[in-house]
C-alpha atoms as a PDB file:
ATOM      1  CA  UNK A   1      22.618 -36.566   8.168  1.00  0.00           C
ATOM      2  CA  UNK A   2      18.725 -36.089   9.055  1.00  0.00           C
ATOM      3  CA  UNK A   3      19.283 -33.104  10.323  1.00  0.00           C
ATOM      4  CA  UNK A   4      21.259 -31.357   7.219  1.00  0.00           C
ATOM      5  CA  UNK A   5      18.499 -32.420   5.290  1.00  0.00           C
ATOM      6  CA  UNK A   6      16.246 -31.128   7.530  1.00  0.00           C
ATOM      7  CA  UNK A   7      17.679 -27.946   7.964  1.00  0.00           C
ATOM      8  CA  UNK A   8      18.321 -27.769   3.898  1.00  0.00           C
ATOM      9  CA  UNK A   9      14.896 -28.049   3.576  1.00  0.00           C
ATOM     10  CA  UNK A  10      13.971 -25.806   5.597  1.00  0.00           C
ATOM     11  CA  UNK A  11      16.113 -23.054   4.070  1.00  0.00           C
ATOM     12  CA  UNK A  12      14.895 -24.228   0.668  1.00  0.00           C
ATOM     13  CA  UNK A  13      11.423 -23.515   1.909  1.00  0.00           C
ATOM     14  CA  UNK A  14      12.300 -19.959   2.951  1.00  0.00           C
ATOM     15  CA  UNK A  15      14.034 -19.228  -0.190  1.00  0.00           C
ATOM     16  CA  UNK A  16      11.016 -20.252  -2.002  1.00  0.00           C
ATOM     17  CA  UNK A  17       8.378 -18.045   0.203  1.00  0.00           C
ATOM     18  CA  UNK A  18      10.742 -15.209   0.072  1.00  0.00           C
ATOM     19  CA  UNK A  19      10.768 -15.884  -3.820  1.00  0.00           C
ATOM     20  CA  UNK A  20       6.705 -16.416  -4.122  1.00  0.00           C
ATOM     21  CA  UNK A  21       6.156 -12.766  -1.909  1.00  0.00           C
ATOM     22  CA  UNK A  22       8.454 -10.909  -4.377  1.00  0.00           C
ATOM     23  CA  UNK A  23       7.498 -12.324  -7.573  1.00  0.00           C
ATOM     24  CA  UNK A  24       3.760 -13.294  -6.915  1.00  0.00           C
ATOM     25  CA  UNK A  25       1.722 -11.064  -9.624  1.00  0.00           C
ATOM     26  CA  UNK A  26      -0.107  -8.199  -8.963  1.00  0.00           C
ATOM     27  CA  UNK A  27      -3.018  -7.632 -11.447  1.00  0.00           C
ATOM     28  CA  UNK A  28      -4.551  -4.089 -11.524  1.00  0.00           C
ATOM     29  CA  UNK A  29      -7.829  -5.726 -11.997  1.00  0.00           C
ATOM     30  CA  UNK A  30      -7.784  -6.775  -8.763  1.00  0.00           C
ATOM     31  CA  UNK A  31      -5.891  -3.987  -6.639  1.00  0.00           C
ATOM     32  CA  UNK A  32      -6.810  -0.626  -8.871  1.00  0.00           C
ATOM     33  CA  UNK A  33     -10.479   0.468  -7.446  1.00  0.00           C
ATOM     34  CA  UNK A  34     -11.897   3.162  -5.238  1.00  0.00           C
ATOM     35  CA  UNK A  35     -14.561   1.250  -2.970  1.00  0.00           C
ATOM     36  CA  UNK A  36     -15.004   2.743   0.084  1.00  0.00           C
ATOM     37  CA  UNK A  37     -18.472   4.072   2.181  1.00  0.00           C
ATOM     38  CA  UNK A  38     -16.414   5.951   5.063  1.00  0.00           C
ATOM     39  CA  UNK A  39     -16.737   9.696   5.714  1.00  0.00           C
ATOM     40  CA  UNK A  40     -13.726  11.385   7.174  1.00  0.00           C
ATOM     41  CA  UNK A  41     -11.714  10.578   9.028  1.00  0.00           C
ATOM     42  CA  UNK A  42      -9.069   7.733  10.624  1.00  0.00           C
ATOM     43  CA  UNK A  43     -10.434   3.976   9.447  1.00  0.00           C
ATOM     44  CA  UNK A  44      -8.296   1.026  10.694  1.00  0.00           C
ATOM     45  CA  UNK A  45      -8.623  -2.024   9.490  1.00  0.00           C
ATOM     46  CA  UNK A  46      -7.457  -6.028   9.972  1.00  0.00           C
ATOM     47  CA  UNK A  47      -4.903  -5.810   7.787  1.00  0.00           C
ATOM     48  CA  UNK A  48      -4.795  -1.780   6.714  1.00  0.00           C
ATOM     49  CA  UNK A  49      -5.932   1.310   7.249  1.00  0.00           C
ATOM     50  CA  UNK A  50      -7.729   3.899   5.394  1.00  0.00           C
ATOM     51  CA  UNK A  51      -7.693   7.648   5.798  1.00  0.00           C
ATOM     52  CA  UNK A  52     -10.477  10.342   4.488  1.00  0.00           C
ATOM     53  CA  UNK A  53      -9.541  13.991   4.173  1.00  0.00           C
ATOM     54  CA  UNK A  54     -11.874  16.735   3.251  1.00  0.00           C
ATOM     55  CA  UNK A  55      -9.791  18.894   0.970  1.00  0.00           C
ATOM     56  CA  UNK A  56     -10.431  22.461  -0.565  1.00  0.00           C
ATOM     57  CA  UNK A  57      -8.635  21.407  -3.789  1.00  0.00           C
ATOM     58  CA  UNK A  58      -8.842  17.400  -4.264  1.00  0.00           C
ATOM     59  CA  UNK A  59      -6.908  17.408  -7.492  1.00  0.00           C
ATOM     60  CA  UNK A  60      -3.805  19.330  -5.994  1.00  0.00           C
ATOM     61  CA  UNK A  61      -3.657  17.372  -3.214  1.00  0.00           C
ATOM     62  CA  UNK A  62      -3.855  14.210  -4.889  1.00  0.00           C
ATOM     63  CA  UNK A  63      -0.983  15.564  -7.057  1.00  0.00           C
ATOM     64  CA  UNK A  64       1.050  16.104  -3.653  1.00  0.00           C
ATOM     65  CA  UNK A  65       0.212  13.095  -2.634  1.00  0.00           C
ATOM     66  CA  UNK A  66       1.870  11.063  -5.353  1.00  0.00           C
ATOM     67  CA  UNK A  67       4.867  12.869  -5.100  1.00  0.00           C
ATOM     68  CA  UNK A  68       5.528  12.475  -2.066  1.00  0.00           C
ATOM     69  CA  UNK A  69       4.271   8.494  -2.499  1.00  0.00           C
ATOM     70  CA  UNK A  70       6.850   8.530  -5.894  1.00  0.00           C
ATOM     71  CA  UNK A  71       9.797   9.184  -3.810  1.00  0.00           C
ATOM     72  CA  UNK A  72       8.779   6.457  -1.275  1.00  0.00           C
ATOM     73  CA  UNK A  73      11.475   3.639  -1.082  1.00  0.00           C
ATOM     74  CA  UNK A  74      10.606   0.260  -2.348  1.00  0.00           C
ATOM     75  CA  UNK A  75       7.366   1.713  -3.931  1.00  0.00           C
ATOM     76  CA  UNK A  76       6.234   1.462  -7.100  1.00  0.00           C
ATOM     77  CA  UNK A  77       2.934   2.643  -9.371  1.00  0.00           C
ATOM     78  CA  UNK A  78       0.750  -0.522 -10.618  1.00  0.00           C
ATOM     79  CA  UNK A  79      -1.416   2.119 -12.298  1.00  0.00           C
ATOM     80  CA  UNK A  80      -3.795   5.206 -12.738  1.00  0.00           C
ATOM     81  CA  UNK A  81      -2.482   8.903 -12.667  1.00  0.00           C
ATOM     82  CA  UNK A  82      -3.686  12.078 -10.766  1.00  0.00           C
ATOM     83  CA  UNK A  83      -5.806  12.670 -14.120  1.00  0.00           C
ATOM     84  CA  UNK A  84      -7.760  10.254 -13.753  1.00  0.00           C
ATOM     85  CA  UNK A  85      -8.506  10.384  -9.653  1.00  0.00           C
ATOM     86  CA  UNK A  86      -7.198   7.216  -8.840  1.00  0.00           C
ATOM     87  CA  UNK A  87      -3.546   5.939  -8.526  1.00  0.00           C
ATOM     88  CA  UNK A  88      -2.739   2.448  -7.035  1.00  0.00           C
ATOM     89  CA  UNK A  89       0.632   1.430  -5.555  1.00  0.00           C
ATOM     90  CA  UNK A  90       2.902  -1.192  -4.463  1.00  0.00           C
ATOM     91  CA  UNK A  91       5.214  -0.741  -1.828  1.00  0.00           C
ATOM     92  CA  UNK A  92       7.479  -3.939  -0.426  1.00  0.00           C
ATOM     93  CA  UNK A  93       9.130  -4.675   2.620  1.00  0.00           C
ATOM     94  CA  UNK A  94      12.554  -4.178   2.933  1.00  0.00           C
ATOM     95  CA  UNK A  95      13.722  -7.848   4.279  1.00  0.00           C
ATOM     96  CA  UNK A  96      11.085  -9.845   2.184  1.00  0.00           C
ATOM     97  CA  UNK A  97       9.432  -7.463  -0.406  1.00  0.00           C
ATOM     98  CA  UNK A  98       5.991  -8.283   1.019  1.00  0.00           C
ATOM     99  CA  UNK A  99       3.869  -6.069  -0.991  1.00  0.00           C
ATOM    100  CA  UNK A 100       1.181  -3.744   0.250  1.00  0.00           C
ATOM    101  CA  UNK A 101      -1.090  -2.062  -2.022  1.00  0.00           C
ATOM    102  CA  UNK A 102      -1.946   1.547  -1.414  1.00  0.00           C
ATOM    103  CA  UNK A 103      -4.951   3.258  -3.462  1.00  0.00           C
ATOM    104  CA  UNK A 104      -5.148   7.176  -3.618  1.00  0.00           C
ATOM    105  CA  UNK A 105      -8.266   8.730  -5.217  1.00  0.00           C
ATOM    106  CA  UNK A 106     -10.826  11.784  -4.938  1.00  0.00           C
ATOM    107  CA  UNK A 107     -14.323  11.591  -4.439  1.00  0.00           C
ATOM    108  CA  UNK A 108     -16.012  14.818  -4.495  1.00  0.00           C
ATOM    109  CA  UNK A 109     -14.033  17.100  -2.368  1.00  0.00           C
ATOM    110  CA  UNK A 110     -12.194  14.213  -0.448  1.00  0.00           C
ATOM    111  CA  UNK A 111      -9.065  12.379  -1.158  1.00  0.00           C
ATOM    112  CA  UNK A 112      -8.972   8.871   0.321  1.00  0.00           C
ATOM    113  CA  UNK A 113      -5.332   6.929   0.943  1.00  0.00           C
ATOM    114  CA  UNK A 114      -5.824   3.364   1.480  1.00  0.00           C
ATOM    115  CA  UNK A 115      -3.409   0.704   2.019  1.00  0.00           C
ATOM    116  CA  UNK A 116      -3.561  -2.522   2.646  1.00  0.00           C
ATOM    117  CA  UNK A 117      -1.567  -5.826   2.782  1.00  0.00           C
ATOM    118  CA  UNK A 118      -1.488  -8.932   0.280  1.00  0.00           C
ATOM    119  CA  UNK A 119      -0.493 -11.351   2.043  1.00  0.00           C
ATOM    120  CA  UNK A 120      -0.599 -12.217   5.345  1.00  0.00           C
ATOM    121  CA  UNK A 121      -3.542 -11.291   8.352  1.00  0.00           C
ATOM    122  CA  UNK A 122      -1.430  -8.511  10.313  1.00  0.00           C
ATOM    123  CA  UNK A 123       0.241  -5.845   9.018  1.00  0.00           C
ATOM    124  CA  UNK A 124       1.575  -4.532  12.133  1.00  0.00           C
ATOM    125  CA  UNK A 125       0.170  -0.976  12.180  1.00  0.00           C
ATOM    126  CA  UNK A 126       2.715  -0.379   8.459  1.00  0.00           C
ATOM    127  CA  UNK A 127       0.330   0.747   6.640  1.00  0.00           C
ATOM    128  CA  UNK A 128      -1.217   3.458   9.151  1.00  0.00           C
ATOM    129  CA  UNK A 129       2.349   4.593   9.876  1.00  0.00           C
ATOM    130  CA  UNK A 130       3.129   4.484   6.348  1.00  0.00           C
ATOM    131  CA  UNK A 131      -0.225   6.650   5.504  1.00  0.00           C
ATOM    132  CA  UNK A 132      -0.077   9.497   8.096  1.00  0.00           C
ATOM    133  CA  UNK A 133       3.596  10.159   7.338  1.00  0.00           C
ATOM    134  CA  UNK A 134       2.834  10.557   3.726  1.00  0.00           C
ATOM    135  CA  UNK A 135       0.096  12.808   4.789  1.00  0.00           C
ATOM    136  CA  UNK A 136       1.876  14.884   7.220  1.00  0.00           C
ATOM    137  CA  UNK A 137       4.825  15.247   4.254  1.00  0.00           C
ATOM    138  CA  UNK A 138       2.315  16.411   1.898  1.00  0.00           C
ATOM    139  CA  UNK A 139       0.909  18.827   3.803  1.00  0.00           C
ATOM    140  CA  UNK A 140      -2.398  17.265   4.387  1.00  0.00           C
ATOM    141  CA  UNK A 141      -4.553  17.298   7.616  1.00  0.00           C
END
């Protein structure tokens, strides 16, 4: 009998986190901003990763960028547009629908992709992996 109830609570609890990750809200106020002091380059980070790309045209490749992000799975825009030089992201997890929040913008004649996780202190290396292969599908060195 204790352990049923155990193990029912238990799974309650689970169904609950997994229900908190993927409906927990994600206000643009906090997620949609371009703060960042690296040059180019490869940035890692607890938790994320940044990269910094000297471009010829920042506004294309911004534009390629976000297409190629668009037709990510499980991704979805929080807001901005390519107009306006910044463009933030969600993209969940498969199992759980952790979300990780990706910005994209151009300052002066670099485009920076950052992502980074919400919850959690390890991401695992997703977010780099997830970052260079949108960069290597758009084209982008």
């Amino acid at each position: 009998m204790i352990l049923r109830l155990a193990a029912a609570l238990l799974l309650l609890a689970v169904l609950v986190f997994g229900a908190w990750v993927r409906f927990a809200p994600l206000p643009a106020d906090l997620y949609h901003r371009m703060d960042s002091a690296h040059g180019v380059g490869d940035w890692p980070a607890s938790g994320g990763f940044e990269a910094v790309r000297q471009v010829t045209e920042p506004k294309a490749t911004l534009a390629a960028l976000v297409g190629v992000v668009e037709a990510t799975p499980r991704t979805a825009l929080i807001e901005g547009s390519v107009e306006e030089g910044l463009v933030t992201v969600v993209t969940r997890s498969a199992l759980w629908g952790l979300p990780d929040i990706t910005n994209l913008w151009i300052e002066g004649d670099r485009v920076h992709v950052r992502g980074h996780l919400v919850f959690g202190p390890f991401d695992f290396g997703c977010n780099r992996a997830r970052i260079e292969g949108w960069l290597a599908r758009a084209g982008v060195h």
